[in-house]
PDB file of N, CA and C in Angstrom:
ATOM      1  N   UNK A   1     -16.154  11.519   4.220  1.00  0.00           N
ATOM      2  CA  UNK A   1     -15.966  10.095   3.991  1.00  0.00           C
ATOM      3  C   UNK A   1     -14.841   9.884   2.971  1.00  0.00           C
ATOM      4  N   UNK A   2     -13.679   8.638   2.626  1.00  0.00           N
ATOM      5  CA  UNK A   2     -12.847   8.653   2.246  1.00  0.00           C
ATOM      6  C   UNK A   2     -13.148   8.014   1.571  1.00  0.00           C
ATOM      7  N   UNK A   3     -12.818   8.578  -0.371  1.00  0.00           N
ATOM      8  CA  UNK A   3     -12.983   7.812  -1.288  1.00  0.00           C
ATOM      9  C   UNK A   3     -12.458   7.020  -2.059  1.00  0.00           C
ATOM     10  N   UNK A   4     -12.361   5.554  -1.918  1.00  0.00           N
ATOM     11  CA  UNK A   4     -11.016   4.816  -2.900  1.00  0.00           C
ATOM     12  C   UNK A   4     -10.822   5.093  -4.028  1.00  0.00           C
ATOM     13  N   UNK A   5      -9.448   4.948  -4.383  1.00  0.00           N
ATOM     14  CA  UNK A   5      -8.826   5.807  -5.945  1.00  0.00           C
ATOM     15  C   UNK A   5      -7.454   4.677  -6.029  1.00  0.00           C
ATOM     16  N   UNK A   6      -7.026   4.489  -7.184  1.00  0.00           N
ATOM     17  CA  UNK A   6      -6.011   3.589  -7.726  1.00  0.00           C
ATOM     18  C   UNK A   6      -5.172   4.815  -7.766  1.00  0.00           C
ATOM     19  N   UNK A   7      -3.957   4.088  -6.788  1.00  0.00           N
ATOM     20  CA  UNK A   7      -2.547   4.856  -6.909  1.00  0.00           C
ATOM     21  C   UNK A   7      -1.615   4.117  -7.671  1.00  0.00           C
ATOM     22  N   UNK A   8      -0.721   4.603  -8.466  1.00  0.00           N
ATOM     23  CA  UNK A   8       0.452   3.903  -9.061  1.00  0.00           C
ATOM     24  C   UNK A   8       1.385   3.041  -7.622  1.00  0.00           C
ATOM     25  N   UNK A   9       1.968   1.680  -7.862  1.00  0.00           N
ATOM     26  CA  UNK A   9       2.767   1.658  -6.911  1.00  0.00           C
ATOM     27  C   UNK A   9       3.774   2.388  -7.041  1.00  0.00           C
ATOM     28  N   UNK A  10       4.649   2.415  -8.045  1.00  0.00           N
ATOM     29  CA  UNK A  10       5.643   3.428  -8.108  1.00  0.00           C
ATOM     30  C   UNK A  10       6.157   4.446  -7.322  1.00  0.00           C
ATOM     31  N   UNK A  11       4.506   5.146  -7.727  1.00  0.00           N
ATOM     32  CA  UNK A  11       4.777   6.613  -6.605  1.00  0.00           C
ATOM     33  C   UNK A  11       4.612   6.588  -5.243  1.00  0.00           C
ATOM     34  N   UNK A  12       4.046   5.030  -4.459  1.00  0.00           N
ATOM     35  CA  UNK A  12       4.068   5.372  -3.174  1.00  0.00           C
ATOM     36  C   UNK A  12       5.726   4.982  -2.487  1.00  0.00           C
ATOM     37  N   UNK A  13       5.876   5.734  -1.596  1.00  0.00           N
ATOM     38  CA  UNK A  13       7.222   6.011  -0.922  1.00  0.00           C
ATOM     39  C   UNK A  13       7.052   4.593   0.457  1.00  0.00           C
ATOM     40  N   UNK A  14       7.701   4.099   0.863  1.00  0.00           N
ATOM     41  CA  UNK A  14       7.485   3.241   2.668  1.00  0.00           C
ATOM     42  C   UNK A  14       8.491   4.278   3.098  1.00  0.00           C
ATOM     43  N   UNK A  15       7.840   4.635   4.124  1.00  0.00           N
ATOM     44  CA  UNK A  15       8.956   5.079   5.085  1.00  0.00           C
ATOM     45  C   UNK A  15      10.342   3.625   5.821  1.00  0.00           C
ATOM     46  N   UNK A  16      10.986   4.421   6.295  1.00  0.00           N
ATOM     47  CA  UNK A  16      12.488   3.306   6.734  1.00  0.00           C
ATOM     48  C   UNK A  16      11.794   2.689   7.705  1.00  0.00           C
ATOM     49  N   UNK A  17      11.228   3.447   8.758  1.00  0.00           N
ATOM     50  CA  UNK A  17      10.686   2.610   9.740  1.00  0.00           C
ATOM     51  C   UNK A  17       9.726   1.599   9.290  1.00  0.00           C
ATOM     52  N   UNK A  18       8.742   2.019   8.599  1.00  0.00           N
ATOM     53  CA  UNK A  18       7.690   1.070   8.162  1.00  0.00           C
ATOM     54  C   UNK A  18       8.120  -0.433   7.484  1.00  0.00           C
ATOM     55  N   UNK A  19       9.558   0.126   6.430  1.00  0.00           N
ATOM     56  CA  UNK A  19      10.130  -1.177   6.267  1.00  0.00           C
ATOM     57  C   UNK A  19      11.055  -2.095   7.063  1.00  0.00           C
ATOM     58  N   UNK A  20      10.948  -1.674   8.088  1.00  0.00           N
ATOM     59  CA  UNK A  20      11.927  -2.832   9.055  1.00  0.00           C
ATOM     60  C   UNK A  20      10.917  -3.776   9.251  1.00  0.00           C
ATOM     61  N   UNK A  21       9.388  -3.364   9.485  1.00  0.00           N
ATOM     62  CA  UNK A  21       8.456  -4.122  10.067  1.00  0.00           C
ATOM     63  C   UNK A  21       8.103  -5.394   8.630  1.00  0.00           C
ATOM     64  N   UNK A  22       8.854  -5.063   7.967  1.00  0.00           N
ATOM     65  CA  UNK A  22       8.092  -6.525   6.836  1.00  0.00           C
ATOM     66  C   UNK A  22       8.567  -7.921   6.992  1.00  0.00           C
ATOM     67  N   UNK A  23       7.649  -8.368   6.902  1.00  0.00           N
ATOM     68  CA  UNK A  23       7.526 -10.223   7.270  1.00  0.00           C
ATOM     69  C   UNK A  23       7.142 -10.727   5.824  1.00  0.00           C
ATOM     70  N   UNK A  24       8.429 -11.135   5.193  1.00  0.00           N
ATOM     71  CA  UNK A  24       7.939 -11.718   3.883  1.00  0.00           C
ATOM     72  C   UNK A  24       7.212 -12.944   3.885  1.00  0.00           C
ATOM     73  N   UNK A  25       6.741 -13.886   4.862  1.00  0.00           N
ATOM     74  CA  UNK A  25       6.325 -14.699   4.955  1.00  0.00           C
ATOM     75  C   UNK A  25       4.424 -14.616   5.056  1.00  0.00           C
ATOM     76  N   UNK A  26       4.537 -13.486   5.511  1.00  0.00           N
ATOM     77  CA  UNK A  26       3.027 -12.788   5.693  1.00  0.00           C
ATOM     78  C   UNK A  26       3.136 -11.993   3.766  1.00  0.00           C
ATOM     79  N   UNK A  27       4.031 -11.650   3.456  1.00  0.00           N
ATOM     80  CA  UNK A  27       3.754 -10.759   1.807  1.00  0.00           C
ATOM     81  C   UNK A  27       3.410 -12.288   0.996  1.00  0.00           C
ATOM     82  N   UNK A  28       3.985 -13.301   1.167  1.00  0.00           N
ATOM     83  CA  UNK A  28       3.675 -14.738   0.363  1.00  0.00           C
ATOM     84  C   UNK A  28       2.491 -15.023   0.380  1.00  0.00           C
ATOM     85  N   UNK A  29       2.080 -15.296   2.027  1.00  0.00           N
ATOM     86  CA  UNK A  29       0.296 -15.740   2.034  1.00  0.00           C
ATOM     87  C   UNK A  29      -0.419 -14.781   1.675  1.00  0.00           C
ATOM     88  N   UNK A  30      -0.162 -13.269   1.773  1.00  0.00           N
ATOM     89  CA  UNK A  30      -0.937 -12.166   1.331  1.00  0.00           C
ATOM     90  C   UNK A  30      -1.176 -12.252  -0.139  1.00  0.00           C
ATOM     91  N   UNK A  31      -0.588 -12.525  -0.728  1.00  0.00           N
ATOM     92  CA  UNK A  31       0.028 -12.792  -2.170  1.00  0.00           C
ATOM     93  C   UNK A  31      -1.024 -13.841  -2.638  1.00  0.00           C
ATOM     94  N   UNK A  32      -0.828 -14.520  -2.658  1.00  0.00           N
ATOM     95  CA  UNK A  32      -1.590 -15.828  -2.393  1.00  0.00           C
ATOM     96  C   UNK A  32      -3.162 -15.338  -2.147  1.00  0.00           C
ATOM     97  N   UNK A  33      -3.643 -14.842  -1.019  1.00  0.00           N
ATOM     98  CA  UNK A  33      -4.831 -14.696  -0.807  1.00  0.00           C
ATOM     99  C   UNK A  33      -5.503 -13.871  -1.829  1.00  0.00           C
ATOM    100  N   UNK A  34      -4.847 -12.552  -2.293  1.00  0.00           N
ATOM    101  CA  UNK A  34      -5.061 -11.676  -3.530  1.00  0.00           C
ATOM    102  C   UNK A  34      -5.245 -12.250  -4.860  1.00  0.00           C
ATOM    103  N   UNK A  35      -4.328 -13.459  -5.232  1.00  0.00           N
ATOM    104  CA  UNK A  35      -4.462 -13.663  -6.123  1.00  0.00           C
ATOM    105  C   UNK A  35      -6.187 -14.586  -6.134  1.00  0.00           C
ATOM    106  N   UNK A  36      -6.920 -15.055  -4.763  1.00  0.00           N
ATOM    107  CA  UNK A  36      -7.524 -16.106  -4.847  1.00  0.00           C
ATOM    108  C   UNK A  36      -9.156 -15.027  -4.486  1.00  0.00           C
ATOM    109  N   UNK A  37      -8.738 -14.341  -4.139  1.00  0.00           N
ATOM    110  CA  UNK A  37      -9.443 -12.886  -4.007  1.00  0.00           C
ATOM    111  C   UNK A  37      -9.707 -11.961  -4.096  1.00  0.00           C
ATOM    112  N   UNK A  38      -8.572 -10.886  -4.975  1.00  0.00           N
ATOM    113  CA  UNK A  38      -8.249  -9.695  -4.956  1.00  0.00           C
ATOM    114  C   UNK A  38      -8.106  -9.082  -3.886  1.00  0.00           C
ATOM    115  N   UNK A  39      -7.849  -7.856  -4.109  1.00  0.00           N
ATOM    116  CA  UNK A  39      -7.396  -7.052  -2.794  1.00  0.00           C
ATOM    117  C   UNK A  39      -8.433  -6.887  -2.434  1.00  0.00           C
ATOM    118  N   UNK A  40      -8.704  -6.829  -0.671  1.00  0.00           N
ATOM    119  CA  UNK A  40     -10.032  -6.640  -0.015  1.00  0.00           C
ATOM    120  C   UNK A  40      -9.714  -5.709   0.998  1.00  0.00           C
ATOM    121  N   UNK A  41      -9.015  -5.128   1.145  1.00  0.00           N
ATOM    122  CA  UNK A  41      -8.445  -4.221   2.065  1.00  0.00           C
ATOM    123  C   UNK A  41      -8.077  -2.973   1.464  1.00  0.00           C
ATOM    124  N   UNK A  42      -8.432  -1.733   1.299  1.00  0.00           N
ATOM    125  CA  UNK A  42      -7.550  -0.272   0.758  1.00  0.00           C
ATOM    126  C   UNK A  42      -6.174  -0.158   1.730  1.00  0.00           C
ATOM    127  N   UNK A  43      -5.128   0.327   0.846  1.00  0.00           N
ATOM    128  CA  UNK A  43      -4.052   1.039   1.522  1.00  0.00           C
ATOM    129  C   UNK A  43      -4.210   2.584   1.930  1.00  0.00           C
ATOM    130  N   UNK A  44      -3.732   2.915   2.876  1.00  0.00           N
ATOM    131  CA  UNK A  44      -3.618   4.526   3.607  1.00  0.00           C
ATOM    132  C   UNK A  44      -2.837   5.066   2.630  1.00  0.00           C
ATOM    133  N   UNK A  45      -2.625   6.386   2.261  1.00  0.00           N
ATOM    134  CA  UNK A  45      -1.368   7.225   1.596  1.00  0.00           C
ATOM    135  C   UNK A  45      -1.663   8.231   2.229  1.00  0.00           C
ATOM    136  N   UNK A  46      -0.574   9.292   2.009  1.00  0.00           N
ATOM    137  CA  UNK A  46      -0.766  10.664   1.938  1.00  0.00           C
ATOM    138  C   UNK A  46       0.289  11.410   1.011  1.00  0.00           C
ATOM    139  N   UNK A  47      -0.424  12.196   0.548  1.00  0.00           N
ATOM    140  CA  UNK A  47       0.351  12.977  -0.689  1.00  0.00           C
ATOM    141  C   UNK A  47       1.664  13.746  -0.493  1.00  0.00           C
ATOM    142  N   UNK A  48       2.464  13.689  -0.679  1.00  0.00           N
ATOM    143  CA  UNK A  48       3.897  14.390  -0.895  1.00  0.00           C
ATOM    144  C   UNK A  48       4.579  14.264  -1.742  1.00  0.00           C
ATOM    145  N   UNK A  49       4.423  15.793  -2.223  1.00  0.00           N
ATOM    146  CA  UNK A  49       4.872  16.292  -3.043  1.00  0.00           C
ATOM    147  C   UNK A  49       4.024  15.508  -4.530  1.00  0.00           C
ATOM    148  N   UNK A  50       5.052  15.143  -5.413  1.00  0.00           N
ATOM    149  CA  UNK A  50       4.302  14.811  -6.696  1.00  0.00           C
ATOM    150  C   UNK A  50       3.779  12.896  -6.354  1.00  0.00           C
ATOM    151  N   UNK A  51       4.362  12.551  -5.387  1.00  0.00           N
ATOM    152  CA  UNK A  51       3.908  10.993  -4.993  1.00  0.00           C
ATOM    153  C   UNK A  51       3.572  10.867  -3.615  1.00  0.00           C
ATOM    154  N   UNK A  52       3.240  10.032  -3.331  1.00  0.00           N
ATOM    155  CA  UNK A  52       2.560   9.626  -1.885  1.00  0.00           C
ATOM    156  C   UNK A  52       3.381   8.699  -0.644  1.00  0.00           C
ATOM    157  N   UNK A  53       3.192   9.213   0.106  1.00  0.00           N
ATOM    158  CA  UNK A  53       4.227   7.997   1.540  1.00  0.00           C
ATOM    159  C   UNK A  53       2.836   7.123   2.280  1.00  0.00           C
ATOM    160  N   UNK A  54       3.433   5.816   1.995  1.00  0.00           N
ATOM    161  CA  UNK A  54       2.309   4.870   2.643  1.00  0.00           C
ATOM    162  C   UNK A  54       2.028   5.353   4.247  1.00  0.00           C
ATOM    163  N   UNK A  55       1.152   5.067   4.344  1.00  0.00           N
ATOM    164  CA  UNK A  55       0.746   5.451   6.295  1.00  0.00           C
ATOM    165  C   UNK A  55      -0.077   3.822   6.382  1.00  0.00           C
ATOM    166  N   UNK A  56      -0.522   3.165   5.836  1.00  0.00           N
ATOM    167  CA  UNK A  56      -1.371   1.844   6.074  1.00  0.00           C
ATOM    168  C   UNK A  56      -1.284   0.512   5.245  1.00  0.00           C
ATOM    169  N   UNK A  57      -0.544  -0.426   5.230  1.00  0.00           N
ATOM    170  CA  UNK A  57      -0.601  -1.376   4.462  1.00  0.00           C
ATOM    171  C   UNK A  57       0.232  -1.752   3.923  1.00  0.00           C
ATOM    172  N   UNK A  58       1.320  -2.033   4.083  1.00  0.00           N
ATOM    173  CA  UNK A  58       2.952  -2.199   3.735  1.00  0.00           C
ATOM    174  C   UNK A  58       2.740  -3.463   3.219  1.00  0.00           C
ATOM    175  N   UNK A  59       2.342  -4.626   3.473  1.00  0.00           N
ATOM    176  CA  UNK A  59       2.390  -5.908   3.437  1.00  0.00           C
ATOM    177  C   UNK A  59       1.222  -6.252   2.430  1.00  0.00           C
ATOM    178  N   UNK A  60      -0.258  -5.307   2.434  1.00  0.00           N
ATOM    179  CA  UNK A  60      -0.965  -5.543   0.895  1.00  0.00           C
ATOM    180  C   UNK A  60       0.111  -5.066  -0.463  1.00  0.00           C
ATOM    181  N   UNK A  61       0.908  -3.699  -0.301  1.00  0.00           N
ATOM    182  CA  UNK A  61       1.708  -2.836  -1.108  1.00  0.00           C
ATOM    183  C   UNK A  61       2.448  -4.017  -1.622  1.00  0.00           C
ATOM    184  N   UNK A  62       2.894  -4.850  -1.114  1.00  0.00           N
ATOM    185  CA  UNK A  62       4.113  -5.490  -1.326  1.00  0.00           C
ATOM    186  C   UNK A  62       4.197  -6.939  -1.936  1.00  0.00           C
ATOM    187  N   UNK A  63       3.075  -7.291  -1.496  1.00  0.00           N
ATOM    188  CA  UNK A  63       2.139  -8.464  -2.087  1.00  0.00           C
ATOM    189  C   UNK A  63       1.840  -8.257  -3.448  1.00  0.00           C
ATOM    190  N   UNK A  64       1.102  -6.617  -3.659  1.00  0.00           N
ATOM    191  CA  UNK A  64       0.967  -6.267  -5.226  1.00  0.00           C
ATOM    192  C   UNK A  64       1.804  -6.459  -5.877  1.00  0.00           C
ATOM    193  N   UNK A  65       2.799  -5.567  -5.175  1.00  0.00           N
ATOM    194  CA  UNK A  65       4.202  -5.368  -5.951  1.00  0.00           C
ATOM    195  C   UNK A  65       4.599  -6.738  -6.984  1.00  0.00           C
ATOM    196  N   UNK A  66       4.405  -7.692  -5.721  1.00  0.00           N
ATOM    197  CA  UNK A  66       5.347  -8.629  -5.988  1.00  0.00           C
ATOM    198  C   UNK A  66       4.572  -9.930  -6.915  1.00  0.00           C
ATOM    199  N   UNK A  67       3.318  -9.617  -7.238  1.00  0.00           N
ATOM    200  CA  UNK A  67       2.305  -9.905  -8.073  1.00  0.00           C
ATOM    201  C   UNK A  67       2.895  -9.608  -9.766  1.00  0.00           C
ATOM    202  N   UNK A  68       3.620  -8.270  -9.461  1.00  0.00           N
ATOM    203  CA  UNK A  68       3.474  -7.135 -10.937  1.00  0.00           C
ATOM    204  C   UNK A  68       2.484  -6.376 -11.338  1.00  0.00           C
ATOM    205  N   UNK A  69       1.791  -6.392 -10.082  1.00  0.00           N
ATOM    206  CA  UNK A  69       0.837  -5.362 -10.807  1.00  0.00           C
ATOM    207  C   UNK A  69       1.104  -3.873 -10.395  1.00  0.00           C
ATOM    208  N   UNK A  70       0.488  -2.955 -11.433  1.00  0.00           N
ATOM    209  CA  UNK A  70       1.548  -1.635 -11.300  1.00  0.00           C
ATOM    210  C   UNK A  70       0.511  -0.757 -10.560  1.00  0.00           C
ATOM    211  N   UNK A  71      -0.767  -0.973 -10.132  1.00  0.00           N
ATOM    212  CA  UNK A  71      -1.365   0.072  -9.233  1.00  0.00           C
ATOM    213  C   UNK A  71      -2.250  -1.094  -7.769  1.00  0.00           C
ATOM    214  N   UNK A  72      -2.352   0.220  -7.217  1.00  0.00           N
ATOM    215  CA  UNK A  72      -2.935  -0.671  -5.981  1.00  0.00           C
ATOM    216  C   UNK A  72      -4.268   0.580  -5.100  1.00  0.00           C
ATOM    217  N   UNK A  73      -5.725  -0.019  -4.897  1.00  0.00           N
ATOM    218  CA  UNK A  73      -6.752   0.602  -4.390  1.00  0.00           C
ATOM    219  C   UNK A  73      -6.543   1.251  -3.082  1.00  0.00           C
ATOM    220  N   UNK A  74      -6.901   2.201  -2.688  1.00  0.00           N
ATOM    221  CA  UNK A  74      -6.063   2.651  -1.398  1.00  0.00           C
ATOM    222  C   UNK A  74      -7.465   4.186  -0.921  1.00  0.00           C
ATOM    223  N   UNK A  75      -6.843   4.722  -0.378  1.00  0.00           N
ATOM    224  CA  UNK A  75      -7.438   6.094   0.516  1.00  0.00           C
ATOM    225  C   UNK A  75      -6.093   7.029   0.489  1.00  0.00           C
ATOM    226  N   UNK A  76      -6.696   8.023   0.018  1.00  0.00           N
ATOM    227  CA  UNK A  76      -5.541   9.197   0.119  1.00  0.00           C
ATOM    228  C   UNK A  76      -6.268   9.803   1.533  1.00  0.00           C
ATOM    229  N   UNK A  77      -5.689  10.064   2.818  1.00  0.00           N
ATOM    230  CA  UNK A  77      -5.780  10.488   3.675  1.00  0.00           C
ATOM    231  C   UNK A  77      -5.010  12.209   4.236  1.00  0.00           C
ATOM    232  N   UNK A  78      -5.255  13.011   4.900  1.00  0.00           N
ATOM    233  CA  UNK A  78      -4.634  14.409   4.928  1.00  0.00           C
ATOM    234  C   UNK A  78      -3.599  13.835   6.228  1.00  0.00           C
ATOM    235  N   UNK A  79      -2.485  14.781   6.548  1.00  0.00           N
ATOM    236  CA  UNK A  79      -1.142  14.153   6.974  1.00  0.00           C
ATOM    237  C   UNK A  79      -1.860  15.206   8.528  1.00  0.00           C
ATOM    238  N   UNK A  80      -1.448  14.561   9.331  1.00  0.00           N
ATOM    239  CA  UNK A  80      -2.070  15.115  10.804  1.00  0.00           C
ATOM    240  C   UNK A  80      -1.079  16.357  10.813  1.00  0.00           C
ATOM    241  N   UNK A  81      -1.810  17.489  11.959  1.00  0.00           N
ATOM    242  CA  UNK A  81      -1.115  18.173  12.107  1.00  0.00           C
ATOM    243  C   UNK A  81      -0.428  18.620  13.698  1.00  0.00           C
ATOM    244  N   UNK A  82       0.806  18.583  14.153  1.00  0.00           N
ATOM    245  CA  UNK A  82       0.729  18.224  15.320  1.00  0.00           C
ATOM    246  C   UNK A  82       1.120  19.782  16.113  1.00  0.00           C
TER     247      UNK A  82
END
């Protein structure tokens, strides 16, 4: 079972692809909803190297971000192997 843990935002990485997909208009209302709720959703990571690359949640990540707050609740997940 996967246990939530506070990651620094800092250290998580977006991949290029992952950031084409952002809709700042969805990070505003997300934003918005967090502040009226907190985060209710964990973000995906997976570990590399000394920091982590998001795999789930680009648009909670970014919402934080853009909050100022410097960590965000998430799941460290193991990286598939193909």
């Amino acid at each position: 079972m996967l246990k939530k843990e506070m990651f620094p935002i800092a250290s998580i990485r977006v991949p290029v692809k992952r950031k084409k997909t952002l809709d700042e208009d969805r990070v505003l209302a997300l934003a918005e909803d967090i502040l009226e709720n907190g985060q209710t959703t964990p973000i995906r990571v997976r570990a590399d190297g000394a920091g982590f690359v998001l795999i789930e949640g680009l648009h909670r990540l970014e919402a934080l971000s853009a909050l100022g707050e410097e960590t965000i609740e998430g799941y460290r997940v193991k990286a598939r192997l193909h």
